[in-house]
PDB file of N, CA and C in Angstrom:
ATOM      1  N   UNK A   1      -6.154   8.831  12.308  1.00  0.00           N
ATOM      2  CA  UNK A   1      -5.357   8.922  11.111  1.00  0.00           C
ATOM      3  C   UNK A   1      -6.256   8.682   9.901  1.00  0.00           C
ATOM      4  N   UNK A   2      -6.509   9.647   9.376  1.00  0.00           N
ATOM      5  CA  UNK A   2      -6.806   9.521   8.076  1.00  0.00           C
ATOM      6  C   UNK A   2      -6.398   8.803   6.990  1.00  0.00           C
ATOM      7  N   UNK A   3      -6.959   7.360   6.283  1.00  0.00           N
ATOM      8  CA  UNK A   3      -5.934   6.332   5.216  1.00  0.00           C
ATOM      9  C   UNK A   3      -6.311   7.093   3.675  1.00  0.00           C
ATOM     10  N   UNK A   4      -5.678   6.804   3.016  1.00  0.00           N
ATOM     11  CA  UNK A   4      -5.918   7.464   1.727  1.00  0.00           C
ATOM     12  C   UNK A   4      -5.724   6.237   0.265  1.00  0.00           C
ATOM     13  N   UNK A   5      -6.387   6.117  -0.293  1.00  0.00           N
ATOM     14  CA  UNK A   5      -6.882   4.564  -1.290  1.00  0.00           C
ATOM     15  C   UNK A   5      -5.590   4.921  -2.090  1.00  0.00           C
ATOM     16  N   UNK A   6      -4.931   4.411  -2.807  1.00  0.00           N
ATOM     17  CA  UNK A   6      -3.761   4.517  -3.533  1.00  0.00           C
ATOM     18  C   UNK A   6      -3.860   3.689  -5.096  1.00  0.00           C
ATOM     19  N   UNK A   7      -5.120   3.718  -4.511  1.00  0.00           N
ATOM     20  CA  UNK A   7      -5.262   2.642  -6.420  1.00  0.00           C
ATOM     21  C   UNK A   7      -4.915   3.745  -7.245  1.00  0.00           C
ATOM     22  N   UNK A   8      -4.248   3.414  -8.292  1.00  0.00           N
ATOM     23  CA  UNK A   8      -4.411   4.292 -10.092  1.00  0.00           C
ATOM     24  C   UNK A   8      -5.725   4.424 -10.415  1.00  0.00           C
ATOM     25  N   UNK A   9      -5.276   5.462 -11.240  1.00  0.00           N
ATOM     26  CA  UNK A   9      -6.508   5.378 -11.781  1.00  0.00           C
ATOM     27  C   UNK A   9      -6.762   4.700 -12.964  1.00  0.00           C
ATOM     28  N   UNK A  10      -7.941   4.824 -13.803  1.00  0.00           N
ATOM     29  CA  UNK A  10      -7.646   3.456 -14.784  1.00  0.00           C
ATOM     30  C   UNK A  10      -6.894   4.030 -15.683  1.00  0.00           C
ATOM     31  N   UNK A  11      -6.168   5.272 -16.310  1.00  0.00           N
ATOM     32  CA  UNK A  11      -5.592   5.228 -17.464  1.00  0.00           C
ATOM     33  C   UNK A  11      -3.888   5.221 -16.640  1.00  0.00           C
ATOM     34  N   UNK A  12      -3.687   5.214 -15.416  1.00  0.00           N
ATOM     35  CA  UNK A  12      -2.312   4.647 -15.129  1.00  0.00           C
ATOM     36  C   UNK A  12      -2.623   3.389 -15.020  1.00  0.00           C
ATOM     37  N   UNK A  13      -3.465   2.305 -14.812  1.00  0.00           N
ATOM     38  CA  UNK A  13      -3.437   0.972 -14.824  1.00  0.00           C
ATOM     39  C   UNK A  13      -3.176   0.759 -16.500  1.00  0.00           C
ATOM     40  N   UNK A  14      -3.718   1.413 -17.563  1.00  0.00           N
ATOM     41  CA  UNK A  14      -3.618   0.868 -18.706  1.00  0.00           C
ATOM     42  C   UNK A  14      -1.883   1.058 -19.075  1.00  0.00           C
ATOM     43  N   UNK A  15      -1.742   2.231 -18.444  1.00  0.00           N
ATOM     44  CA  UNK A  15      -0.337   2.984 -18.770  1.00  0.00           C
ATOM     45  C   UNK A  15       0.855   1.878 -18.004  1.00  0.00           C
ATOM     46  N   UNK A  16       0.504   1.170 -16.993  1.00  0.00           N
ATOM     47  CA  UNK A  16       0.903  -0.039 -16.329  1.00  0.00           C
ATOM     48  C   UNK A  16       1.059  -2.010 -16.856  1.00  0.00           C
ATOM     49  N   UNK A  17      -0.038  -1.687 -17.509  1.00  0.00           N
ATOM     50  CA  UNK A  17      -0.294  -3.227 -18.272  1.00  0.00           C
ATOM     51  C   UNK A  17       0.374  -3.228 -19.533  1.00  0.00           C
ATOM     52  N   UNK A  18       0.775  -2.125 -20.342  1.00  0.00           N
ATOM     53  CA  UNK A  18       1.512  -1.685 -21.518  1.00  0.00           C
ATOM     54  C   UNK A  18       2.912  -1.729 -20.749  1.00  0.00           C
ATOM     55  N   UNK A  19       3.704  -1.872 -19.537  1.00  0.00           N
ATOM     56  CA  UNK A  19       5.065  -2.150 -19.398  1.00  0.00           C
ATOM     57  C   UNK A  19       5.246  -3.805 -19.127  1.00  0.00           C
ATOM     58  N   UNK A  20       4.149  -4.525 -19.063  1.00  0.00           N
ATOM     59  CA  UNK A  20       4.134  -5.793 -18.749  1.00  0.00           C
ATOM     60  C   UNK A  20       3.112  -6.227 -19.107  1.00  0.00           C
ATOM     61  N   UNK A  21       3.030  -8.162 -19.361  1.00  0.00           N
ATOM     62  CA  UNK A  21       2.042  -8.831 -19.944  1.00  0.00           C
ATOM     63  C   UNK A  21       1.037  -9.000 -18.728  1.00  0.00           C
ATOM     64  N   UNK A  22       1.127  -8.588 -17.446  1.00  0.00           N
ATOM     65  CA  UNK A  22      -0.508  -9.214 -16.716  1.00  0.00           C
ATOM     66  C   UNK A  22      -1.267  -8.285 -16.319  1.00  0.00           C
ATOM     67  N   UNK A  23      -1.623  -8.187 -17.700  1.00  0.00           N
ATOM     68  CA  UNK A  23      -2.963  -6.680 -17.296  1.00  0.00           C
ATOM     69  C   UNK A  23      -4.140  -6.958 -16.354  1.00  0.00           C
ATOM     70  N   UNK A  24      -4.563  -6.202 -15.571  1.00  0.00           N
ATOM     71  CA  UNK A  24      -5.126  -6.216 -14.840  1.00  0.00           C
ATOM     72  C   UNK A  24      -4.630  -6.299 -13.110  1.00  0.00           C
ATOM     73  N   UNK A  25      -3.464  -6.696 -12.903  1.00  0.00           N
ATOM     74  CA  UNK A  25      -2.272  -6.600 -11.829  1.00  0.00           C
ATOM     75  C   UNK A  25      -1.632  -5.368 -11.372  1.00  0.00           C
ATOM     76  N   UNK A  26      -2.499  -4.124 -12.216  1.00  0.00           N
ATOM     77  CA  UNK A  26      -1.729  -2.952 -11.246  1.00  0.00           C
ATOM     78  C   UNK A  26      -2.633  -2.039 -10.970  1.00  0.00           C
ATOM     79  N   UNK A  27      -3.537  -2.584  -9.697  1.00  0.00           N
ATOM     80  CA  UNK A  27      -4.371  -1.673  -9.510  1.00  0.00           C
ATOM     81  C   UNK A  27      -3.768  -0.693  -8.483  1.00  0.00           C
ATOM     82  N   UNK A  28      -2.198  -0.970  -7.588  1.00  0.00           N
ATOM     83  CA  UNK A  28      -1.346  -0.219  -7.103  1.00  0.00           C
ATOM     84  C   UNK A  28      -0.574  -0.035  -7.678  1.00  0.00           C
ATOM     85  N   UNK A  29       1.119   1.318  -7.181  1.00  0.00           N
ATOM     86  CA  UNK A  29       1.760   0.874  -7.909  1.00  0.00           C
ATOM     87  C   UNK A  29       2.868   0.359  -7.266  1.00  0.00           C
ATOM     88  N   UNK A  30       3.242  -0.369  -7.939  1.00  0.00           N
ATOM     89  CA  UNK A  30       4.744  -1.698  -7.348  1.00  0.00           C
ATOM     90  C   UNK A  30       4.973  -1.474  -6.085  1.00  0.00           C
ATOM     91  N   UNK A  31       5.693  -0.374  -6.138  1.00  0.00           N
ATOM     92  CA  UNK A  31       6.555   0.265  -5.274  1.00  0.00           C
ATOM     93  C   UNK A  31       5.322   0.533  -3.485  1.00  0.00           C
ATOM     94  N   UNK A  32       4.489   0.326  -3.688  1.00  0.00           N
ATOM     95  CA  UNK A  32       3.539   0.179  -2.161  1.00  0.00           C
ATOM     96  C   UNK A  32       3.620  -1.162  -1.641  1.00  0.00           C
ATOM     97  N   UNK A  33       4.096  -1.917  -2.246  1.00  0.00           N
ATOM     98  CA  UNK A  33       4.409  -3.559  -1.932  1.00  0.00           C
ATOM     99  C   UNK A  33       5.511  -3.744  -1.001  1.00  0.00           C
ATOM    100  N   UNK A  34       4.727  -4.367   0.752  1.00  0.00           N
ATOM    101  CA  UNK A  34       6.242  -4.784   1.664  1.00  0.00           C
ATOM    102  C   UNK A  34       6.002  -6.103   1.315  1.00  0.00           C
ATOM    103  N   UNK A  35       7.143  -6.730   1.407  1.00  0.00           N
ATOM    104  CA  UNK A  35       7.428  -8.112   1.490  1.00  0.00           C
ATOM    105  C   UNK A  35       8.308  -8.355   3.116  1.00  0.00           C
ATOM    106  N   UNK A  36       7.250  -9.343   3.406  1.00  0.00           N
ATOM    107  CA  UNK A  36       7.770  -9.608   4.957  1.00  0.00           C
ATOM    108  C   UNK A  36       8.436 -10.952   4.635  1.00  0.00           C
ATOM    109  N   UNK A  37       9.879 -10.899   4.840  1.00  0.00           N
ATOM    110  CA  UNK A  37      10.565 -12.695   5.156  1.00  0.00           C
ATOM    111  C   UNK A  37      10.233 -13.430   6.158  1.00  0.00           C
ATOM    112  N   UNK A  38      11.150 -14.648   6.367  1.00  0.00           N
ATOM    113  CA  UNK A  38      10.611 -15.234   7.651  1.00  0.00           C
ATOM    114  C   UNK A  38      11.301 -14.624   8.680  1.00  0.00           C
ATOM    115  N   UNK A  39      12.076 -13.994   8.543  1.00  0.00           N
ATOM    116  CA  UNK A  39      12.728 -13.117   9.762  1.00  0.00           C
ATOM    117  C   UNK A  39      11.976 -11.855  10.557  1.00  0.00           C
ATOM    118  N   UNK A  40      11.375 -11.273   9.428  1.00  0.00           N
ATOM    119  CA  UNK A  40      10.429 -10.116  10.098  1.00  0.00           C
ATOM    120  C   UNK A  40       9.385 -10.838  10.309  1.00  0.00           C
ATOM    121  N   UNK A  41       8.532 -12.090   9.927  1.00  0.00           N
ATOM    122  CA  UNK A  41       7.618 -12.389  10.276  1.00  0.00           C
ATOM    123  C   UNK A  41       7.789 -12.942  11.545  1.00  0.00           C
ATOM    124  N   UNK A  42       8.817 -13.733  11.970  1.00  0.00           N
ATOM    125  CA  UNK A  42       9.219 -14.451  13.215  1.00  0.00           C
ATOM    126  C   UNK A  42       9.452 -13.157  14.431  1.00  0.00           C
ATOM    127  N   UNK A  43      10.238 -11.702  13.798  1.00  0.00           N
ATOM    128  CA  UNK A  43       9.991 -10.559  15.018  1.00  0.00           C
ATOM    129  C   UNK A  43       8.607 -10.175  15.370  1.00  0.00           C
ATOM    130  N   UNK A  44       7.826 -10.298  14.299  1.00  0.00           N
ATOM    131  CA  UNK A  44       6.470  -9.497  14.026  1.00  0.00           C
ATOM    132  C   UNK A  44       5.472 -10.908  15.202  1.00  0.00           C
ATOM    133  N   UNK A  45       6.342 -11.975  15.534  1.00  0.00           N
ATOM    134  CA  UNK A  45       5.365 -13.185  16.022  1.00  0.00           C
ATOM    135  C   UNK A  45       4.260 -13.457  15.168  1.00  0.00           C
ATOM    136  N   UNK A  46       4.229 -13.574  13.985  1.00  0.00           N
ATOM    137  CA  UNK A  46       3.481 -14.392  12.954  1.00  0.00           C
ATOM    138  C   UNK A  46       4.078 -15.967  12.952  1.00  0.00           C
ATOM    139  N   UNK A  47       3.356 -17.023  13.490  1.00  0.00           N
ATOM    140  CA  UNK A  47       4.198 -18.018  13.847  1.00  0.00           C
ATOM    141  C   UNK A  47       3.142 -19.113  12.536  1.00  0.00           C
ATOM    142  N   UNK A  48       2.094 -18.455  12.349  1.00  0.00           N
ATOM    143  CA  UNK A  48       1.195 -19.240  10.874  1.00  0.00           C
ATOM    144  C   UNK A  48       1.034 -18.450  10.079  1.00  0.00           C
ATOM    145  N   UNK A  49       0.972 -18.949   8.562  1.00  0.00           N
ATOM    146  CA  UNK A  49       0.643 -17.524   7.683  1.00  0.00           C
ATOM    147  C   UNK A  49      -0.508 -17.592   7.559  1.00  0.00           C
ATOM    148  N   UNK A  50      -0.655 -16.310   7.269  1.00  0.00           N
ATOM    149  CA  UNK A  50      -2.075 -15.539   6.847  1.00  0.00           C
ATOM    150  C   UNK A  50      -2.662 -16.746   5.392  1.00  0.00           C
ATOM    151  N   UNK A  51      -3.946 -16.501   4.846  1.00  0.00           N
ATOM    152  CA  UNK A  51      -4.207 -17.230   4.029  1.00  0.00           C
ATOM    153  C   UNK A  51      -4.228 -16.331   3.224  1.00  0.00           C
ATOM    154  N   UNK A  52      -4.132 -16.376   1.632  1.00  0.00           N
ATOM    155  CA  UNK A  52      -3.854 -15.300   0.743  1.00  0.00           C
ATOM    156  C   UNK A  52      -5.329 -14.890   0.466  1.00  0.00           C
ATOM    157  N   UNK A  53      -5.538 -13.387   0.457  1.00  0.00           N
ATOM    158  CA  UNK A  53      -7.083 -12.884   0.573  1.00  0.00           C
ATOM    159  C   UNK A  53      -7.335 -11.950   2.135  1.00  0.00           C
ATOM    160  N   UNK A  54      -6.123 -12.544   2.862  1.00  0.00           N
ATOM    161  CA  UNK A  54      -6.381 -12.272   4.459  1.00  0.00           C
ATOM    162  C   UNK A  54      -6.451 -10.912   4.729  1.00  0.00           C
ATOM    163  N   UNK A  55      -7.257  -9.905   4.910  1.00  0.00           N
ATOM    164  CA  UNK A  55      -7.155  -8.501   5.318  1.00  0.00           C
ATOM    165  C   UNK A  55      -6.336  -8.383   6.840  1.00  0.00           C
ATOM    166  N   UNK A  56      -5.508  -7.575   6.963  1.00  0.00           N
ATOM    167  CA  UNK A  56      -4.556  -7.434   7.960  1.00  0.00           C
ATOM    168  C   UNK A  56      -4.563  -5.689   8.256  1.00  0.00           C
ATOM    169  N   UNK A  57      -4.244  -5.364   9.403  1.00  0.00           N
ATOM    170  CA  UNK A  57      -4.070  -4.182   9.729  1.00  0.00           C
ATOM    171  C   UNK A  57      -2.868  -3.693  10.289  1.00  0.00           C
ATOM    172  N   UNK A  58      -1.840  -2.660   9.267  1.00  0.00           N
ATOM    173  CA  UNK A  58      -0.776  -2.585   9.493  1.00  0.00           C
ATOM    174  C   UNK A  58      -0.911  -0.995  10.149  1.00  0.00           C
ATOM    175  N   UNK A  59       0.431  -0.662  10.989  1.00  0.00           N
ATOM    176  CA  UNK A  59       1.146   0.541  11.771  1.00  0.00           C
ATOM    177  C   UNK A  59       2.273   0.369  11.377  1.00  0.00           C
ATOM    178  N   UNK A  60       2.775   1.508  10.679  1.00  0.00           N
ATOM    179  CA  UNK A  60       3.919   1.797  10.816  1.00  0.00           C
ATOM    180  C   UNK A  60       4.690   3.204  10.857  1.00  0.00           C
ATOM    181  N   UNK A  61       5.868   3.560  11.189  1.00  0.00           N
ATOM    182  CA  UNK A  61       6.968   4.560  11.520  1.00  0.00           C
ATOM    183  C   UNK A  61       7.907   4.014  10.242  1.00  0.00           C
ATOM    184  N   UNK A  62       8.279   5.331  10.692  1.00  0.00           N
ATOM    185  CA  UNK A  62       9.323   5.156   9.104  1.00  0.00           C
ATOM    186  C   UNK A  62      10.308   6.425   8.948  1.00  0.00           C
ATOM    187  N   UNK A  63      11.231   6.345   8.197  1.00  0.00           N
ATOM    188  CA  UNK A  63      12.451   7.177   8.657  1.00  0.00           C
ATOM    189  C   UNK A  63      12.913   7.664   6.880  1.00  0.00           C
ATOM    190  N   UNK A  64      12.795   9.021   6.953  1.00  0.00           N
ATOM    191  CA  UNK A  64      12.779   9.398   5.778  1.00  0.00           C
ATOM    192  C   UNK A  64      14.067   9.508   4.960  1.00  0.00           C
ATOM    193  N   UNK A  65      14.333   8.585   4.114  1.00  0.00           N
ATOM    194  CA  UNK A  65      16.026   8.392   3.647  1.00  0.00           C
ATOM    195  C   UNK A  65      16.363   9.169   2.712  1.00  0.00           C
ATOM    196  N   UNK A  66      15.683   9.279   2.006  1.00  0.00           N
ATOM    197  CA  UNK A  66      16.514  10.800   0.787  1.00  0.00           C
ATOM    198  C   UNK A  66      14.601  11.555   0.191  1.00  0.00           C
ATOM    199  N   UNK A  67      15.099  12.698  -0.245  1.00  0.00           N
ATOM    200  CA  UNK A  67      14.171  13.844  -0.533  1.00  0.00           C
ATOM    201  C   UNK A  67      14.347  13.558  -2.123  1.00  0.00           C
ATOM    202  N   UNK A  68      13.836  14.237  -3.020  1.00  0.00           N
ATOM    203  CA  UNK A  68      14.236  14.733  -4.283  1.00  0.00           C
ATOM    204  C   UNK A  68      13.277  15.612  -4.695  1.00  0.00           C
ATOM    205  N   UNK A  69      13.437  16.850  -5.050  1.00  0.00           N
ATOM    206  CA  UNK A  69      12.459  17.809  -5.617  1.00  0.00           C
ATOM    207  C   UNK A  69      12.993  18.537  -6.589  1.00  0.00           C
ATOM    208  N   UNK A  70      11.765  18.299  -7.514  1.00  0.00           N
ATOM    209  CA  UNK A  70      12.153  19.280  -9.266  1.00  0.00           C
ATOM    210  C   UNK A  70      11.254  19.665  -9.492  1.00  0.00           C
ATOM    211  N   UNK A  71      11.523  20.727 -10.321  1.00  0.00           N
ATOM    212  CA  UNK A  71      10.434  22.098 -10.502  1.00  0.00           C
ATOM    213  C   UNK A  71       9.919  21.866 -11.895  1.00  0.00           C
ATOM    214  N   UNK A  72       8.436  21.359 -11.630  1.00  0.00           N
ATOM    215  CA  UNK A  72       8.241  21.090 -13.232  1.00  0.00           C
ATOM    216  C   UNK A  72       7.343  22.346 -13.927  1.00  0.00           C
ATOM    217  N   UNK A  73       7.902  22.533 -14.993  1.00  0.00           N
ATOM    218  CA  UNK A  73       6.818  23.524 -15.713  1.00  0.00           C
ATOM    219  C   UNK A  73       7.001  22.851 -17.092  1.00  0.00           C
ATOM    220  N   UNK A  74       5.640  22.271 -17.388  1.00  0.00           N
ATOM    221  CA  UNK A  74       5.532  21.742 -18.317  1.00  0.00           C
ATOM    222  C   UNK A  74       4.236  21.904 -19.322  1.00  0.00           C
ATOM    223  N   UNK A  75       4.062  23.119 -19.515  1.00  0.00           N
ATOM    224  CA  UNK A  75       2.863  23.595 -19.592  1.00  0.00           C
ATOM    225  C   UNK A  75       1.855  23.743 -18.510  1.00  0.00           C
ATOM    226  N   UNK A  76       0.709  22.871 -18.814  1.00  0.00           N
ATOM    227  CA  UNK A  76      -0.440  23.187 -17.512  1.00  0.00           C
ATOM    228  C   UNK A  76      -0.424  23.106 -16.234  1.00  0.00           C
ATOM    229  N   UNK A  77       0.955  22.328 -16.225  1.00  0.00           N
ATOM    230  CA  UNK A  77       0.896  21.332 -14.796  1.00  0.00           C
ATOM    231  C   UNK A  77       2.099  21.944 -14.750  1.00  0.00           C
ATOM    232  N   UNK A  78       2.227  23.233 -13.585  1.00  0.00           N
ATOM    233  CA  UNK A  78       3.030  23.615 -12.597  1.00  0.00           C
ATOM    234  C   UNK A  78       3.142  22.746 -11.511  1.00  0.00           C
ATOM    235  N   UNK A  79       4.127  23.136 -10.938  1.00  0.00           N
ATOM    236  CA  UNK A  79       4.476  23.020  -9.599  1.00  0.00           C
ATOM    237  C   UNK A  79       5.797  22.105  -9.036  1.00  0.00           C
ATOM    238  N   UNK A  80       5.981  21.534  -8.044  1.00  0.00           N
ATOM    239  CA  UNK A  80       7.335  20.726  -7.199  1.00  0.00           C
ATOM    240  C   UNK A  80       6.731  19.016  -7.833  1.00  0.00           C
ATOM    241  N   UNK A  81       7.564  18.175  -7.837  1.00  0.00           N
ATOM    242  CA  UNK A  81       7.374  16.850  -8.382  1.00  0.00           C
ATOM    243  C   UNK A  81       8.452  16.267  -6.761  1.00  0.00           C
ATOM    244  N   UNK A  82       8.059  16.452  -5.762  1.00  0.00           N
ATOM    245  CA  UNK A  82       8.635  15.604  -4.778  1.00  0.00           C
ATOM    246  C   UNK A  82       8.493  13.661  -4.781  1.00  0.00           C
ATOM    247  N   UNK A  83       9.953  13.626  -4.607  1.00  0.00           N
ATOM    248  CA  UNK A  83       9.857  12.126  -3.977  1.00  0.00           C
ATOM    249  C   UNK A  83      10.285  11.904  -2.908  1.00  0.00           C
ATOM    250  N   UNK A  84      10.111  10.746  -1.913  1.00  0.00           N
ATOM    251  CA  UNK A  84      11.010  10.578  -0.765  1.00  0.00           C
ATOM    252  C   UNK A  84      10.658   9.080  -0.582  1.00  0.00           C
ATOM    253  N   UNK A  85      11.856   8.564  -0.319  1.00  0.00           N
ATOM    254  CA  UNK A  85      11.853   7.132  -0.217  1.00  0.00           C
ATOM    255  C   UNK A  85      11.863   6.962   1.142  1.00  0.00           C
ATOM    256  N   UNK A  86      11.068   6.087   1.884  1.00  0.00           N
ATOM    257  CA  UNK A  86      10.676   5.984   3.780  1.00  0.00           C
ATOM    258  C   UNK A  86      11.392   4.490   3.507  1.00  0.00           C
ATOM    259  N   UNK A  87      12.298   4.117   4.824  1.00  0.00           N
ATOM    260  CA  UNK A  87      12.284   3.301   5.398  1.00  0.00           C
ATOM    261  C   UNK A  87      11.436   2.746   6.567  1.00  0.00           C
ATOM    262  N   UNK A  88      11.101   1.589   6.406  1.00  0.00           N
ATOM    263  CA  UNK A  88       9.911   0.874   7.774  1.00  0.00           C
ATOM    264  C   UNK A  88      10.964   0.966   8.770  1.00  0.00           C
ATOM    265  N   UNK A  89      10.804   1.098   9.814  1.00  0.00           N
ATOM    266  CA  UNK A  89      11.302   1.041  11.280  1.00  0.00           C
ATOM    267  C   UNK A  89      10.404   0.323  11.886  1.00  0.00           C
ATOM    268  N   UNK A  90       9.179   0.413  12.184  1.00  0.00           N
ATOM    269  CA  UNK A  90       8.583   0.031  13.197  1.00  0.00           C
ATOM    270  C   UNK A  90       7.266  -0.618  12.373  1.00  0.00           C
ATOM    271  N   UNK A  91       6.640  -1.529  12.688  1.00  0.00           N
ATOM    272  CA  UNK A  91       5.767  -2.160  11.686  1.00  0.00           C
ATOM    273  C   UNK A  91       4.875  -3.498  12.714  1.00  0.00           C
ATOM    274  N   UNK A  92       3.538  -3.011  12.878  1.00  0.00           N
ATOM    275  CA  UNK A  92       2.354  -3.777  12.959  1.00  0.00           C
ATOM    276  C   UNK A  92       1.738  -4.382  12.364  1.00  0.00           C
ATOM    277  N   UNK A  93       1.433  -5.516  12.676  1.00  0.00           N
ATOM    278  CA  UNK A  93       0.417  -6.429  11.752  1.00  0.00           C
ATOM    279  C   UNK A  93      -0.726  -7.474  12.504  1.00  0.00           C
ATOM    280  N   UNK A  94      -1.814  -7.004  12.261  1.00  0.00           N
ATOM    281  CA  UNK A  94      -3.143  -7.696  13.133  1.00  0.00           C
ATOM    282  C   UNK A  94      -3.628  -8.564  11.737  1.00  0.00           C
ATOM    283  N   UNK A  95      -4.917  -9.944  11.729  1.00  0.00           N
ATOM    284  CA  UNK A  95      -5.237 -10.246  11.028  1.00  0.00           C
ATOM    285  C   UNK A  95      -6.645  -9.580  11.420  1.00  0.00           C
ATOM    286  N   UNK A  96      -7.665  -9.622  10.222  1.00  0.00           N
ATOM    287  CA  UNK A  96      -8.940  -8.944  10.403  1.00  0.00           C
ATOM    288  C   UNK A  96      -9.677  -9.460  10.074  1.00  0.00           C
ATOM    289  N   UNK A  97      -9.446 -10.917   9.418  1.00  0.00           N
ATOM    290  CA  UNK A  97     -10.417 -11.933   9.116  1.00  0.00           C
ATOM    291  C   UNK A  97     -10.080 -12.154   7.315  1.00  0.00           C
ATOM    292  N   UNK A  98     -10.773 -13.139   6.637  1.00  0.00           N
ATOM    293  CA  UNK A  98     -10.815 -13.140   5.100  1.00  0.00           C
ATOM    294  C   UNK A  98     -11.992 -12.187   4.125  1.00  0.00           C
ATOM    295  N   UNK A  99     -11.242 -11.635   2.842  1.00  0.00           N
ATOM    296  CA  UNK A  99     -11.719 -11.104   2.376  1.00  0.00           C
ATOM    297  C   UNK A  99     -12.170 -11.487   1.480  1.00  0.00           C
ATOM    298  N   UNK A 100     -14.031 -11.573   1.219  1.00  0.00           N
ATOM    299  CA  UNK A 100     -14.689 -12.573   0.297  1.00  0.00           C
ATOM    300  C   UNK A 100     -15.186 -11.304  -0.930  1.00  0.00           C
ATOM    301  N   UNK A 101     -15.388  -9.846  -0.573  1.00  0.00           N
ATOM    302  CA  UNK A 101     -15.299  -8.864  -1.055  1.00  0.00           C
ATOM    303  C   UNK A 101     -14.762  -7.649  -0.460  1.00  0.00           C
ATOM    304  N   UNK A 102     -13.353  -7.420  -0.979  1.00  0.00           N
ATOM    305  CA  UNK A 102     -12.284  -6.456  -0.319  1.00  0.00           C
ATOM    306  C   UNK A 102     -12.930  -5.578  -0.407  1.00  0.00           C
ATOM    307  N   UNK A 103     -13.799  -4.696  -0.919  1.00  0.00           N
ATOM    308  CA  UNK A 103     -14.512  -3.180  -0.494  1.00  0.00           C
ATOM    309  C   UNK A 103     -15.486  -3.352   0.269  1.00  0.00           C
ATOM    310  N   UNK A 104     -16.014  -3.885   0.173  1.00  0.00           N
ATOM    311  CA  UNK A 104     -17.318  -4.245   1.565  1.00  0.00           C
ATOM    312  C   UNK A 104     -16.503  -4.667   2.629  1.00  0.00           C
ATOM    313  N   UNK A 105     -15.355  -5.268   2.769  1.00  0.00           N
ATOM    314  CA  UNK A 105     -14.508  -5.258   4.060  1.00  0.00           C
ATOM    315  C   UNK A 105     -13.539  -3.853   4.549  1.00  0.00           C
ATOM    316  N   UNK A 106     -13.665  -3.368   3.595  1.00  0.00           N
ATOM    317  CA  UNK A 106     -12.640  -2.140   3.956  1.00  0.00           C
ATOM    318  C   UNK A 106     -13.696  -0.940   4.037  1.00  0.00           C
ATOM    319  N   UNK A 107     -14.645  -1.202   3.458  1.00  0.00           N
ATOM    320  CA  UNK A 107     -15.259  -0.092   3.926  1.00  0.00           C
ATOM    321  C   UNK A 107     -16.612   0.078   4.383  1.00  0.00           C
ATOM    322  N   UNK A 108     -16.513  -1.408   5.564  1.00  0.00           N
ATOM    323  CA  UNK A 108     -17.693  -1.723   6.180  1.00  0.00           C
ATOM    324  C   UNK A 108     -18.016  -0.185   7.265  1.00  0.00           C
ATOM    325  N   UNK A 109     -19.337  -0.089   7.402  1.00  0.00           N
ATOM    326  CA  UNK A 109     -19.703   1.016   8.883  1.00  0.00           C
ATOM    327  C   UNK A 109     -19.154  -0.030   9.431  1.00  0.00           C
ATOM    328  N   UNK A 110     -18.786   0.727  10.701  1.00  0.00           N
ATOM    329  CA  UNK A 110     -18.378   0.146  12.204  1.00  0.00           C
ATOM    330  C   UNK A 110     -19.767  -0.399  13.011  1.00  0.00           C
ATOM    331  N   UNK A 111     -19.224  -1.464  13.922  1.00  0.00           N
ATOM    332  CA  UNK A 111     -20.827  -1.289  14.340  1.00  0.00           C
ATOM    333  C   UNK A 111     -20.359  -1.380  15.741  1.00  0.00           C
ATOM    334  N   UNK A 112     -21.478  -0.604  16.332  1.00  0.00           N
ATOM    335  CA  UNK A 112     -21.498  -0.095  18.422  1.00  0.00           C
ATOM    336  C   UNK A 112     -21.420  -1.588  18.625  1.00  0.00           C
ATOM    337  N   UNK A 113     -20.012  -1.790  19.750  1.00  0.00           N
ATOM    338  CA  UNK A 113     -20.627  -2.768  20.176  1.00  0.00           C
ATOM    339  C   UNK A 113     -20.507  -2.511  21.712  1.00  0.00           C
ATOM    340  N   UNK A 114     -21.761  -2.269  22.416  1.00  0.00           N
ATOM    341  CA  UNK A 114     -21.914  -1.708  23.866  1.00  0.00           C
ATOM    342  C   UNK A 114     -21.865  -2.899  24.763  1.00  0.00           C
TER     343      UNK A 114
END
């Protein structure tokens, strides 16, 4: 499976810190945020929490709850403006150790281990 980085870019982060005072807080946007309770954490068998920083490796399935598509022509930028809101169904969570620099952890080489 191919993952795909979801950060903004920086003029949607600026376009982000102008709807709220803690600039620098939207290097995603909102809406990629799960919040696990103690109920999914207790199905998920998370019986300690993670420490905040903790890189984790999630799986999930998901069940597609409504579509929406509009046809934008707005000058340059043709084309469909799709949304679709996924529900989690099914949801994994491994810990992967702490992250002392999140890009050198996420995008360490692998290394053989024979």
């Amino acid at each position: 499976m191919k993952l795909t980085n979801m950060a903004l870019a920086a003029d949607e982060q600026k376009e982000y810190a102008m709807l709220c005072c803690d600039e620098g807080m939207h290097k995603y946007p909102y809406n990629l945020c799960i919040t696990l309770g103690s109920d999914e954490c207790d199905k998920l068998g998370i019986t300690n929490s993670f420490s905040a920083g903790t890189i984790v490796t999630i799986q999930a399935m998901a069940i597609v709850e409504s579509v929406t598509e509009a046809v934008e022509d707005d000058g340059d930028d043709k084309g469909n403006d799709i949304t679709m809101r996924l529900q989690i169904t099914d949801l994994g969570v491994e810990p992967q150790g702490t992250a002392t620099d999140a890009a050198s952890r996420l995008y360490a080489k692998p290394t053989n281990k024979e």
